[in-house]
Protein backbone atom coordinates (compact mmCIF):
# COMPACT_ATOMS: atom_id res chain seq x y z
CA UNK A 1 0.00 0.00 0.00
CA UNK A 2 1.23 3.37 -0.67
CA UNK A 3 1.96 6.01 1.64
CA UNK A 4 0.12 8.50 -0.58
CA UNK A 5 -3.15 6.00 -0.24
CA UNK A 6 -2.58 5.36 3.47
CA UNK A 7 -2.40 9.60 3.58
CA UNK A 8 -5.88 9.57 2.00
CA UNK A 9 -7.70 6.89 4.50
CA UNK A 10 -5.97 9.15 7.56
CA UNK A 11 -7.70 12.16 5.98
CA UNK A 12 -10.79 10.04 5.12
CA UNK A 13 -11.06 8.96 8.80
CA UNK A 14 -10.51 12.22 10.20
CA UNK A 15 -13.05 14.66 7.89
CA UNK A 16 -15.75 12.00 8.41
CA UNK A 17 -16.60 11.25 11.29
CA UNK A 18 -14.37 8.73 13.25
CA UNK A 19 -16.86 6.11 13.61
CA UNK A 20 -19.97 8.44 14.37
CA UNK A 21 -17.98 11.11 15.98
CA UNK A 22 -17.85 14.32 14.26
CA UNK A 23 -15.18 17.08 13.65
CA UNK A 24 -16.86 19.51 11.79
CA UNK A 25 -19.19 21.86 13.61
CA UNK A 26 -22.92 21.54 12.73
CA UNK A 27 -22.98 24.04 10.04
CA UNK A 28 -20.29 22.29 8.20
CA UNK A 29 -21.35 19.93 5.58
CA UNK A 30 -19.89 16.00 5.21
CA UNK A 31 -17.48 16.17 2.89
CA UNK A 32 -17.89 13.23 0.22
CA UNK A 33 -16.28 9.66 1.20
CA UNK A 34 -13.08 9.13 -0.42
CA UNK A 35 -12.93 7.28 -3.52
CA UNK A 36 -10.50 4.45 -1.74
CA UNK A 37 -13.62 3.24 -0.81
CA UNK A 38 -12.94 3.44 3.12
CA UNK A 39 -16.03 3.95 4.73
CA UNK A 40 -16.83 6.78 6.63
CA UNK A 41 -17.24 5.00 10.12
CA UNK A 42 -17.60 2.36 12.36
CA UNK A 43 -14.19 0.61 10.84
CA UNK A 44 -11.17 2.21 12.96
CA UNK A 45 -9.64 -0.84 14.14
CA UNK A 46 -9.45 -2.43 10.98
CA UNK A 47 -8.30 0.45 9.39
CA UNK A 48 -6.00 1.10 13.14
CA UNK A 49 -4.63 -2.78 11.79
CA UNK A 50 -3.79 -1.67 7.89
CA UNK A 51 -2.11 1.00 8.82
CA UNK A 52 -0.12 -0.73 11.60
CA UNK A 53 0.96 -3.63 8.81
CA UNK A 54 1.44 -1.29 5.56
CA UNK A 55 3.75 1.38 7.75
CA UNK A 56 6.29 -1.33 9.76
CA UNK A 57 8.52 2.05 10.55
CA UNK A 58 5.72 4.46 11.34
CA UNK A 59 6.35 7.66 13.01
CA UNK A 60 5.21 8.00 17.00
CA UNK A 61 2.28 10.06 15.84
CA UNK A 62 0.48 7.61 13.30
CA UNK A 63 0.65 5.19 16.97
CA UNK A 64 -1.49 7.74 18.72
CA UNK A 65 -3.96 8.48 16.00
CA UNK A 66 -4.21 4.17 15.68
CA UNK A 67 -4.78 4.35 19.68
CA UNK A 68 -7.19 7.07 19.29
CA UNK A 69 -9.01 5.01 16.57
CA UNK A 70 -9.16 1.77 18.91
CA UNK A 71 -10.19 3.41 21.92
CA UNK A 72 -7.35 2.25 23.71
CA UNK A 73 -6.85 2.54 27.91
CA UNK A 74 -5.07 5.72 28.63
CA UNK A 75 -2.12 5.37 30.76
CA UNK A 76 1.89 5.02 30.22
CA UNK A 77 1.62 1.96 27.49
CA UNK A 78 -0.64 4.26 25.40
CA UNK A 79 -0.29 5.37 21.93
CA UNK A 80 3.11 7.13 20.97
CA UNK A 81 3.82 7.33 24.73
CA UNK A 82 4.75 3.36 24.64
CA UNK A 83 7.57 4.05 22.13
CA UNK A 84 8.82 7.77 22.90
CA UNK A 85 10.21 7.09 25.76
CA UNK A 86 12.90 8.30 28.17
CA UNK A 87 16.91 8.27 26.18
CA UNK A 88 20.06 8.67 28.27
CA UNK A 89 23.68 7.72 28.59
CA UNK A 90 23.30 7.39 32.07
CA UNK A 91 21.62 4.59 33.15
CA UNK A 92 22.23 2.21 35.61
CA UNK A 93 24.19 -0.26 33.15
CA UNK A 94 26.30 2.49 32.40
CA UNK A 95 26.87 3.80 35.54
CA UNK A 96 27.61 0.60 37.43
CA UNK A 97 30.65 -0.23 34.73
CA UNK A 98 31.74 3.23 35.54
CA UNK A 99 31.35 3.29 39.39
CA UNK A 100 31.24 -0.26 40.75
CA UNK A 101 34.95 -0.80 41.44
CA UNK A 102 34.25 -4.16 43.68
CA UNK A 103 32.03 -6.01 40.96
CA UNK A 104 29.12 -6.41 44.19
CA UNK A 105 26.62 -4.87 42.34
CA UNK A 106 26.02 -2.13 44.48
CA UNK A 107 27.80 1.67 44.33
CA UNK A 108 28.95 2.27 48.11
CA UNK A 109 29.91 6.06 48.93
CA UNK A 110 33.22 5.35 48.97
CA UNK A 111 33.45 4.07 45.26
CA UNK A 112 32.02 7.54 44.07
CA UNK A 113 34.58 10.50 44.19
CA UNK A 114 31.72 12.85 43.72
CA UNK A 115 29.82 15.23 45.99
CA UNK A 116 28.18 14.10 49.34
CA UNK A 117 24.95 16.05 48.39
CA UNK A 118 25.56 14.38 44.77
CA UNK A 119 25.57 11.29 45.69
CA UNK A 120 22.70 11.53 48.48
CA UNK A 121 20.54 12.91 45.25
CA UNK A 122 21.16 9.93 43.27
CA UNK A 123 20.54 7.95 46.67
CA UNK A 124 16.86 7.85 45.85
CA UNK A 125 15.59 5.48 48.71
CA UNK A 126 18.23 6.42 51.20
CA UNK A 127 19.46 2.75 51.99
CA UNK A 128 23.75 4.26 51.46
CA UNK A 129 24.67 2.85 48.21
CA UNK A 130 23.39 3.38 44.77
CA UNK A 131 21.38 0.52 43.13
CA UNK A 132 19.63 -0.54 40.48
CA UNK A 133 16.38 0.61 42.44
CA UNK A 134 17.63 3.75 42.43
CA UNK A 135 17.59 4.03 38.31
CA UNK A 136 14.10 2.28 38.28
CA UNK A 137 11.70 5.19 37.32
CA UNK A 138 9.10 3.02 35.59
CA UNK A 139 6.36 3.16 38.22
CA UNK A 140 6.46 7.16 38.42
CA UNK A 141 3.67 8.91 36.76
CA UNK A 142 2.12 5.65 35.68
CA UNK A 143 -0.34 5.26 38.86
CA UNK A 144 -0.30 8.79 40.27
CA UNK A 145 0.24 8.49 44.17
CA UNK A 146 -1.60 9.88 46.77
CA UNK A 147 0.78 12.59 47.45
CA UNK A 148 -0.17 14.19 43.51
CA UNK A 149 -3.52 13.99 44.33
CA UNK A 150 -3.53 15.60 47.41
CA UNK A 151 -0.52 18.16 45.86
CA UNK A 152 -2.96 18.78 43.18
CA UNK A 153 -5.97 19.70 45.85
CA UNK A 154 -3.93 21.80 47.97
CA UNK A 155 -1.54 24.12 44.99
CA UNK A 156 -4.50 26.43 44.69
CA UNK A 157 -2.82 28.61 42.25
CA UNK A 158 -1.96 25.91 40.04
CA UNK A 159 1.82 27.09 40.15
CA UNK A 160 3.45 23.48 41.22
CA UNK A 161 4.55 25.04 44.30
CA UNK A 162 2.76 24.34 47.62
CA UNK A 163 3.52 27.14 50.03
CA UNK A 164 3.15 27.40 53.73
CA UNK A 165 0.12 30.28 53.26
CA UNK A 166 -1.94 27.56 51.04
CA UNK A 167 -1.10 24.64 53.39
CA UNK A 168 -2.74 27.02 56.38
CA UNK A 169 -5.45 28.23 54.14
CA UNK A 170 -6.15 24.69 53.91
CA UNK A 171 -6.60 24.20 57.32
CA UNK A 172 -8.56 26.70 58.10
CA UNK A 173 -10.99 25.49 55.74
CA UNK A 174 -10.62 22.24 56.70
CA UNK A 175 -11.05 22.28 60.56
CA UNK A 176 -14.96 23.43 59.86
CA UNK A 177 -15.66 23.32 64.14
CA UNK A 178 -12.72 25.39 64.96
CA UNK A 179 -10.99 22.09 67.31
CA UNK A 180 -7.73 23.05 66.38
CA UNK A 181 -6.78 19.98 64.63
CA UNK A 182 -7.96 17.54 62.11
CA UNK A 183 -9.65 14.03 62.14
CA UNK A 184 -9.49 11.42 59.71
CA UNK A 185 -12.82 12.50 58.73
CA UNK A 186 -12.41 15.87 58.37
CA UNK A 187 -9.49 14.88 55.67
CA UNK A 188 -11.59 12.29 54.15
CA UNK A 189 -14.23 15.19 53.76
CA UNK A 190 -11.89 17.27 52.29
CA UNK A 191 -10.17 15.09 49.92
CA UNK A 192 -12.64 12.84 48.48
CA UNK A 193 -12.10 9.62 46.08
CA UNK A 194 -11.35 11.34 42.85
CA UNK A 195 -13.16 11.43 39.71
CA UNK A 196 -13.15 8.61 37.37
CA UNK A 197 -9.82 8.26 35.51
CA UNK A 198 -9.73 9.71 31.94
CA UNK A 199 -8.84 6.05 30.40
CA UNK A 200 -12.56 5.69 29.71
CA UNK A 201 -15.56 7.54 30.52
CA UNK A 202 -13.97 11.00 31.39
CA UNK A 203 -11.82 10.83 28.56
CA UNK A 204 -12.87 13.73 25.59
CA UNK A 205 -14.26 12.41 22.26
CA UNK A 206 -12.24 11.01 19.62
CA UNK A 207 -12.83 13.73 17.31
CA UNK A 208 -11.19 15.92 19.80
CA UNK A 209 -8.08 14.01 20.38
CA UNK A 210 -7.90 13.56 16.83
CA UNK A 211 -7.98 17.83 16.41
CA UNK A 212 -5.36 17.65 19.33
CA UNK A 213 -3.37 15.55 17.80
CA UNK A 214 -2.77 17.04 14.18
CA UNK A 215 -2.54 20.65 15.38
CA UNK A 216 0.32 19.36 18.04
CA UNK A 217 -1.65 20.62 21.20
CA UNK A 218 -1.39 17.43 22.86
CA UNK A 219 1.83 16.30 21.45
CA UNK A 220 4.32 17.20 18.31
CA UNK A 221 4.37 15.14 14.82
CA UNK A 222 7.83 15.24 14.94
CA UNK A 223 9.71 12.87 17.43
CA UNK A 224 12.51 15.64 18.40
CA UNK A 225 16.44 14.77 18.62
CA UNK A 226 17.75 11.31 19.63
CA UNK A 227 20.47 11.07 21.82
CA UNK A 228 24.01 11.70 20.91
CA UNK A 229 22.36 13.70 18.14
CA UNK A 230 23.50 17.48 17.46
CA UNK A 231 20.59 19.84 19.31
CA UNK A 232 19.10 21.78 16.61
CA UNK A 233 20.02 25.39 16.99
CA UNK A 234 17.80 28.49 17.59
CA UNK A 235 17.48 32.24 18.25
CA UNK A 236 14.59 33.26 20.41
CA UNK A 237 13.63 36.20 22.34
CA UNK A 238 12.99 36.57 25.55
CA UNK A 239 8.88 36.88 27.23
CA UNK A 240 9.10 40.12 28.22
CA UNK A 241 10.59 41.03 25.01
CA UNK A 242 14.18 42.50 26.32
CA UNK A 243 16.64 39.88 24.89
CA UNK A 244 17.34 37.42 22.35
CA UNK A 245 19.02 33.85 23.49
CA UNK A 246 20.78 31.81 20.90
CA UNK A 247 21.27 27.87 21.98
CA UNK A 248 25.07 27.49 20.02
CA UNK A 249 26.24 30.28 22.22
CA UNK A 250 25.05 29.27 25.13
CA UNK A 251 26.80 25.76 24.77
CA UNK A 252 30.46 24.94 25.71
CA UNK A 253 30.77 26.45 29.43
CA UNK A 254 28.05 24.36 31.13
CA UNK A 255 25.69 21.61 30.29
CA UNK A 256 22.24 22.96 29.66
CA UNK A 257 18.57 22.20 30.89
CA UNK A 258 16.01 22.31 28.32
CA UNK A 259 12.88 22.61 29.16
CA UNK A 260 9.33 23.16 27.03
CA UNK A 261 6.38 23.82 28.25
CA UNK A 262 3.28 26.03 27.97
CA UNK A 263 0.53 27.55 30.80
CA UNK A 264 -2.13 25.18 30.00
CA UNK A 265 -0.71 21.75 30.52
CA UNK A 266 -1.44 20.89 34.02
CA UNK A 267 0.76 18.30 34.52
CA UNK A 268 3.82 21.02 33.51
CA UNK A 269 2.89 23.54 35.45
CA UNK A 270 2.64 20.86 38.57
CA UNK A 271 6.42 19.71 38.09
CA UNK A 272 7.45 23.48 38.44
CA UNK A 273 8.80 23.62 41.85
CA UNK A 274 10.70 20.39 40.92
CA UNK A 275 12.34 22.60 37.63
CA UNK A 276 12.93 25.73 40.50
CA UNK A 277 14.42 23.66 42.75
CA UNK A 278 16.79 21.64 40.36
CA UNK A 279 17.26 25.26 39.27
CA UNK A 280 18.38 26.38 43.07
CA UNK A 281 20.65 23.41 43.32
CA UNK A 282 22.40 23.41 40.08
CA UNK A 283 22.81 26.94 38.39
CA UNK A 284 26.49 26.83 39.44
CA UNK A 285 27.19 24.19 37.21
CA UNK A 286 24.49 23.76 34.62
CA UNK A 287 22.62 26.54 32.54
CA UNK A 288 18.95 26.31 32.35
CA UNK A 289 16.23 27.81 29.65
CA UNK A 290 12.90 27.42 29.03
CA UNK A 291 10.88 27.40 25.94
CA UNK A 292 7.30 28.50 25.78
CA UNK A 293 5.43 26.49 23.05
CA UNK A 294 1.89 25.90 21.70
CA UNK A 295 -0.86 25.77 24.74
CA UNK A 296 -2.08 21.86 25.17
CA UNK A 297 -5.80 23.03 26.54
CA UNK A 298 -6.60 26.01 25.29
CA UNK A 299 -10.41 27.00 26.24
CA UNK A 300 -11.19 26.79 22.24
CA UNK A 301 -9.72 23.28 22.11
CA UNK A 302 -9.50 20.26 24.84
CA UNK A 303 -10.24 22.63 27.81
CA UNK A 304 -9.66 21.01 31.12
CA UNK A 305 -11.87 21.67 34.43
CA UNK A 306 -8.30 21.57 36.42
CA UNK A 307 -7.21 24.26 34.62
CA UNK A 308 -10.73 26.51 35.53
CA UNK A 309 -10.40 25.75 38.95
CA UNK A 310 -7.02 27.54 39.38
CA UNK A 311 -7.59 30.36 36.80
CA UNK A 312 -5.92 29.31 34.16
CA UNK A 313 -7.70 29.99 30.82
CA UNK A 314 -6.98 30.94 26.98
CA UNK A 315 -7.91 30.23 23.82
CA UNK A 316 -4.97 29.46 21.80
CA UNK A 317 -2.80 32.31 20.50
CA UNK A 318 -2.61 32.96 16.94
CA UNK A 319 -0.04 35.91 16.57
CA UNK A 320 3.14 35.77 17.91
CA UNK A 321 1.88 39.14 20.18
CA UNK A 322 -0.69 36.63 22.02
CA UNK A 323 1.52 34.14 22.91
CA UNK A 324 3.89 36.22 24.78
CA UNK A 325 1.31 38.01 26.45
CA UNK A 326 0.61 34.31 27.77
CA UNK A 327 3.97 33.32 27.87
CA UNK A 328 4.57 36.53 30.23
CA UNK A 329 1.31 35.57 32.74
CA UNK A 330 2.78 31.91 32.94
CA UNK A 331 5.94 33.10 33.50
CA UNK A 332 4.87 35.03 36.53
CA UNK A 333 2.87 32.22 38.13
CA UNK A 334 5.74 29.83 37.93
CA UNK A 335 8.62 31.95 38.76
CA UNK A 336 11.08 30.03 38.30
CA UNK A 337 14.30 32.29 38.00
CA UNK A 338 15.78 31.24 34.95
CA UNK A 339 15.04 32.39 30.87
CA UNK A 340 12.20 31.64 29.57
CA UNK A 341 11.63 32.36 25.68
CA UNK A 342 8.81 32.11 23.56
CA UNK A 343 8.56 29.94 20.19
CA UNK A 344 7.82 31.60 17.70
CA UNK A 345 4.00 31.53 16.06
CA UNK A 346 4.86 28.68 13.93
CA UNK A 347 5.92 26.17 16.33
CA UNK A 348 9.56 25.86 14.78
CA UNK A 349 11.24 25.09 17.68
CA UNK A 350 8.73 23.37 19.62
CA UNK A 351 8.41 21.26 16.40
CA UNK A 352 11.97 20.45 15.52
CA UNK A 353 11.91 19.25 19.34
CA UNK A 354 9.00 17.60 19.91
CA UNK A 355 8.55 19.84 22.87
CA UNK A 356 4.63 19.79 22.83
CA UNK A 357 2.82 20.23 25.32
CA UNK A 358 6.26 19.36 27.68
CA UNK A 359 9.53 18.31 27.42
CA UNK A 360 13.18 18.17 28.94
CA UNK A 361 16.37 17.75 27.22
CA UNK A 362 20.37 17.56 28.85
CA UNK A 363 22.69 19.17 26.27
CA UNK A 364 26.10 18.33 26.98
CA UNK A 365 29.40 20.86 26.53
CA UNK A 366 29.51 19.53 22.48
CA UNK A 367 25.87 20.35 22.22
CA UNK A 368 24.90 17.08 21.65
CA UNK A 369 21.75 15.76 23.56
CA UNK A 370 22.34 13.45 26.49
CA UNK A 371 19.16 13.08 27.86
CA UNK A 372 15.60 13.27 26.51
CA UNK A 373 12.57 12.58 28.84
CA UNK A 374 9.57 9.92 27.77
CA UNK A 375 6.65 12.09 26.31
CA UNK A 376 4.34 13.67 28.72
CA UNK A 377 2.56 13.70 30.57
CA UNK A 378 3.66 10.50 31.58
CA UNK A 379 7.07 10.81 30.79
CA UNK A 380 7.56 14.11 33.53
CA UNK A 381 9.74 12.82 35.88
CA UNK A 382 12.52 15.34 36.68
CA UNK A 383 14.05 13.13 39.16
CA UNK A 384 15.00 10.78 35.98
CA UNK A 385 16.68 14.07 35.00
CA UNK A 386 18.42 14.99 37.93
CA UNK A 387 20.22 11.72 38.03
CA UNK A 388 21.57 12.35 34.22
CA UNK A 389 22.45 15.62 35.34
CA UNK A 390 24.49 14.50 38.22
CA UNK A 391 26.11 11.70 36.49
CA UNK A 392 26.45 14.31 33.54
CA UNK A 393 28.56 16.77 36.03
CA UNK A 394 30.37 13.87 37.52
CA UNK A 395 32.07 12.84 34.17
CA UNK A 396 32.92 16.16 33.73
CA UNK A 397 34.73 16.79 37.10
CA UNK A 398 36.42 13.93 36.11
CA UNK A 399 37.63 15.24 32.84
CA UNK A 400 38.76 18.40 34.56
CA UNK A 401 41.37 16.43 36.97
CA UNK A 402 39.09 15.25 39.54
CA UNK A 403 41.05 12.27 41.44
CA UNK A 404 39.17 9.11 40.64
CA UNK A 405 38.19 7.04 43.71
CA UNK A 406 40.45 4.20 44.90
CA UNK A 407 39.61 0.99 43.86
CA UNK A 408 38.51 -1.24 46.52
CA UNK A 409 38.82 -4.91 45.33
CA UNK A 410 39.27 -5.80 41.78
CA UNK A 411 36.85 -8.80 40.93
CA UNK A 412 34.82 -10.10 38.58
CA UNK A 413 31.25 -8.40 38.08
CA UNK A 414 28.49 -10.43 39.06
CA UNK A 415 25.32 -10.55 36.90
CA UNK A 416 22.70 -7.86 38.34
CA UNK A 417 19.98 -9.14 40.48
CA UNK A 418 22.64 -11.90 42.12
């Protein structure tokens, strides 16, 4: 089957209906059905299954639009998020050849010639030596825990920063009798279950995912640099307008945090005080920037009640003018100290990067990328890029004349797990 026929059923699929759905408003009429001969509905998963067997090397996007088709469950194994996921020369493979001197398996404190607050970040359940545990990020994001749900309840402003005015606010509201402290009940009134996931029921209609989909609100059509691969250069200016920031010059004296983003996506704006504080800890060593891109839920496309409830609303900007009007109110909401420029109208950066609705890169000293997060939402997980960026500086003091730690033993490495 062609590629210019399997074009034309996509098209056919999308400006008729979806199986019953529609995309065009009421006073738009049907266009005609193709002459392939694909029908106008009710067939997505066989044409989901043609499309899957005629395109072997598809790109990530033609996996969500088949997901979208078949209805499929929402979550981490979903559409393109099953195959863009996370890239980095740092995992734990690589950094036990590097680091485990005694072949045990295990990275003891001793066998690291890094940092003490380095190593107690890449410590991630505090047991003293660095594991394969401690690389395992599979289970974040995929089953939110109850700490993001009650995070989400409590960040009233929506800023991904819970401060100590919003956590007494809280319990003001909460303790309804005036006691002076709270009961179970009183916190099970105040955090009830939550809403149906979106994997079924709450999820919006196809036709909507579909229009998210091809005008890169809920995700690019590009896949973005792989790693070791040259990141693509740019000039862009500043939100408030006052400078312009090109990438190549920035590149050479530190490595460099890339993040995208836009005000809309909620689960961004939540991992905000994670970006600050990596920020805090880090801007002696590393450079960071932000790039504003294309809103994910504007109010004129998949608008999300989360958003409403904290005052975050737009439609989606459609000069260059409008978006960094937007770009400035998100910038003041999040705060978070370093650049933050704007893409410009046509998505070219955001494209070229994949960086819709989020992303974050690690660009080493060469400018090549060394780490690329799993698409989000359910590829956020900044702790995954803390530990590149740790591991990142570490090979760095190295090259710089760091003394290497002592070996311990020599022996033979054991097989992982043993």
């Amino acid at each position: 089957m062609s590629v210019r026929l399997l074009r034309t059923m996509i098209l056919t699929l999308f400006f008729t209906g979806l199986g019953g759905g529609r995309l065009a408003t009421a006073q738009e009429p049907r266009p005609p059905v193709s002459p392939t001969g694909v029908p106008a509905g009710g067939e997505s998963e066989q044409i989901s299954k043609i499309l899957r067997e005629a395109w072997p090397d598809r790109p990530e996007w033609l996996d969500m639009y088949t997901a979208i088709l078949e209805d499929e469950v929402m979550g981490p194994q979903y559409g393109w998020f099953r195959t863009a996921v996370t890239q980095t020369r740092f995992d734990w493979n690589a950094t036990r050849k590097r680091f485990d001197l005694d072949g045990d398996n295990r990275i003891a404190r001793k066998e690291f010639s890094g940092r003490d607050a380095d190593f107690a970040r890449l410590d991630r359940d505090r047991d003293g030596a660095l594991t394969q545990a401690d690389f395992d990020f599979s289970s974040s994001n995929s089953q939110p825990a109850p700490g993001a749900f009650v995070f989400s309840r409590l960040d009233r402003d929506g800023n991904g920063k819970l401060t100590r005015e919003e956590l007494e606010a809280f319990f003001r509201a909460a303790d309804t009798g005036g006691a002076g402290f709270l009961s179970r009940s009183d916190l099970e009134a105040a955090f009830p279950a939550p809403a149906r996931s979106m994997s079924r029921g709450d999820r919006p209609s196809k036709a909507m995912l579909i229009r998210g989909l091809f005008r890169q609100e809920i995700g690019s059509l590009q896949p973005g640099p792989k790693l070791d691969e040259p990141a693509p250069d740019f000039t862009l200016r500043t939100n408030d307008g006052k400078a312009e920031i090109t990438l190549s010059k920035q590149i050479g004296p530190k490595p460099i945090v890339l993040i995208f983003g836009n005000f809309t996506c909620g689960p961004f704006r939540s991992m905000a005080g994670n970006f600050e504080k990596l920020y805090r800890r880090y801007a002696d060593r590393a450079s960071f920037l932000m790039v504003y891109v294309r809103e994910a839920h504007p109010t004129d496309g998949w608008r999300m009640e989360s958003n409403d409830r904290v005052g975050v609303a737009t439609v989606q900007p459609s000069t260059y003018a409008e978006r960094s009007a937007v770009a400035q109110r998100c910038g003041k909401l999040l705060g978070l100290g370093f650049p933050l420029l704007v893409d410009t109208i046509d998505d070219a950066v955001g494209g070229r990067y994949s960086g819709m609705p989020g992303r974050f890169y690690l660009i080493d000293r060469d400018g090549k990328i060394a780490f690329k997060n799993g698409r989000g939402p359910y590829g956020f997980k900044p702790d995954e890029l803390e530990t590149s960026l740790v591991l990142m500086l570490q090979d760095e003091s190295s090259e710089s004349g760091a003394k290497p730690p002592t070996p311990v033993t020599q022996a033979t490495p054991k097989p992982i797990g043993h």
